[in-house]
Protein backbone atom coordinates (compact mmCIF):
# COMPACT_ATOMS: atom_id res chain seq x y z
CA UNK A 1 102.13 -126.97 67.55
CA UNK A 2 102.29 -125.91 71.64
CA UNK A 3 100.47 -124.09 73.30
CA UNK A 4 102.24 -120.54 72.80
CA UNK A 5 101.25 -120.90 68.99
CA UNK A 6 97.52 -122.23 70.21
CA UNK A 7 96.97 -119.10 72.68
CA UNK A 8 98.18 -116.50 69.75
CA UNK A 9 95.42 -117.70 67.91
CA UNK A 10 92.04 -116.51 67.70
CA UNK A 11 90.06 -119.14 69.10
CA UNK A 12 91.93 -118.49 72.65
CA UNK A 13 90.97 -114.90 73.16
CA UNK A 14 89.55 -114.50 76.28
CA UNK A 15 85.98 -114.51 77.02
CA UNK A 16 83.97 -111.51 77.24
CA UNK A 17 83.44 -111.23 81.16
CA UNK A 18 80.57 -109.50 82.81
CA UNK A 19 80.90 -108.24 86.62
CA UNK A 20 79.50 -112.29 87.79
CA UNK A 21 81.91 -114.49 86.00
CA UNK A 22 85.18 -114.73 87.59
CA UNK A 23 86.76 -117.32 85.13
CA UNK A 24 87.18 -115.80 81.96
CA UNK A 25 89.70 -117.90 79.72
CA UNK A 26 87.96 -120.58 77.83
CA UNK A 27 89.51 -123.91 76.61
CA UNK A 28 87.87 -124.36 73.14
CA UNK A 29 88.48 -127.92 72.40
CA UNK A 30 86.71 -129.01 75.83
CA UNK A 31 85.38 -125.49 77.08
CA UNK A 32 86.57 -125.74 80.68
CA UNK A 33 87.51 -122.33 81.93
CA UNK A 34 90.20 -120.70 83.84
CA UNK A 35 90.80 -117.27 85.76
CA UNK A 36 94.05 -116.97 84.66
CA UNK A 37 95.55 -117.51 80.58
CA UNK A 38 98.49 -118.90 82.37
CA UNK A 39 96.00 -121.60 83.58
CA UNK A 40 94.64 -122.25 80.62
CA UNK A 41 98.08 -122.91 78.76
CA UNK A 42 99.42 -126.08 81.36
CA UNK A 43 95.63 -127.32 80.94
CA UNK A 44 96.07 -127.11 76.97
CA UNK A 45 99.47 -128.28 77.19
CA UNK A 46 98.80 -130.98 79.28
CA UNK A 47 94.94 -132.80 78.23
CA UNK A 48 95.39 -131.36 74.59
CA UNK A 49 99.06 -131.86 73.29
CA UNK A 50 100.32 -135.09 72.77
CA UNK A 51 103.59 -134.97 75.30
CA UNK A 52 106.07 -137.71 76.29
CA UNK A 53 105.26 -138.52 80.16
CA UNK A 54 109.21 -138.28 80.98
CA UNK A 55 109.31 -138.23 85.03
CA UNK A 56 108.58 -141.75 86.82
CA UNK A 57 107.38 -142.11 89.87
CA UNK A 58 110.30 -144.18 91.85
CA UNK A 59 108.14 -145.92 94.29
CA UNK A 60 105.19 -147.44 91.68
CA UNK A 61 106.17 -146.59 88.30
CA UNK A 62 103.25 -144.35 87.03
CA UNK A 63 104.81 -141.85 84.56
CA UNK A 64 103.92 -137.81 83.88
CA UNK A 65 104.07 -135.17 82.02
CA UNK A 66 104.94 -132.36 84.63
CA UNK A 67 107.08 -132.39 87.59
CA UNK A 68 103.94 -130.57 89.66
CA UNK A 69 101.89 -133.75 88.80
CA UNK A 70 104.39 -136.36 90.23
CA UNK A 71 104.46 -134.20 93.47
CA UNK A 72 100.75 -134.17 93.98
CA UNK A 73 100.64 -137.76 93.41
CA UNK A 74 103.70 -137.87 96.07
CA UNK A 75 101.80 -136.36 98.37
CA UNK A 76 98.34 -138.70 97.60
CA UNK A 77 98.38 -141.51 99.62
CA UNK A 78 95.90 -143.42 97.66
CA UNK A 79 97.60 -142.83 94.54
CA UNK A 80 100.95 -144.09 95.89
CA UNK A 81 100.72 -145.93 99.06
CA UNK A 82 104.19 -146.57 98.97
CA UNK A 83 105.24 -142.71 98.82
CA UNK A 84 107.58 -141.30 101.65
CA UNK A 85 105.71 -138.32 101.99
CA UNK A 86 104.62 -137.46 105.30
CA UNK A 87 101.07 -137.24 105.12
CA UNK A 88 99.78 -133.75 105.16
């Protein structure tokens, strides 16, 4: 199952939203919420579906599942102190 078969299901409809609440897509395993579905599918996708992490960091070996993920952690100097990223 992925997440396009999870979000055409009923327990991913989004939630009812009054004029106050600006996120309005609801993760029903965990029940963290998002302002956009889009949102809600890479956080499904990625905390809820089991996924190979493919992409390895070069400089200390940690592994993940998206590309978007390994850049962030780039860009982290704490998480890779070894990273050629110029700090931002």
């Amino acid at each position: 199952m992925d997440w396009t078969d999870l979000m055409s299901s009923r327990e991913f409809e989004p939630v009812v939203a009054n004029v106050n609440v600006s996120k309005r897509f609801k993760c029903c395993d965990c029940g963290k919420e998002y302002t956009a579905k889009h949102n809600l599918q890479s956080h499904i996708n990625y905390k809820h579906l089991q996924h190979e992490k493919k992409i390895e960091c070069e400089y200390c070996g940690r592994r993940f599942t998206e590309s978007r993920a390994h850049i962030r952690h780039l860009k982290n100097r704490n998480a890779c102190p070894n990273s050629p990223w110029p700090d931002a």
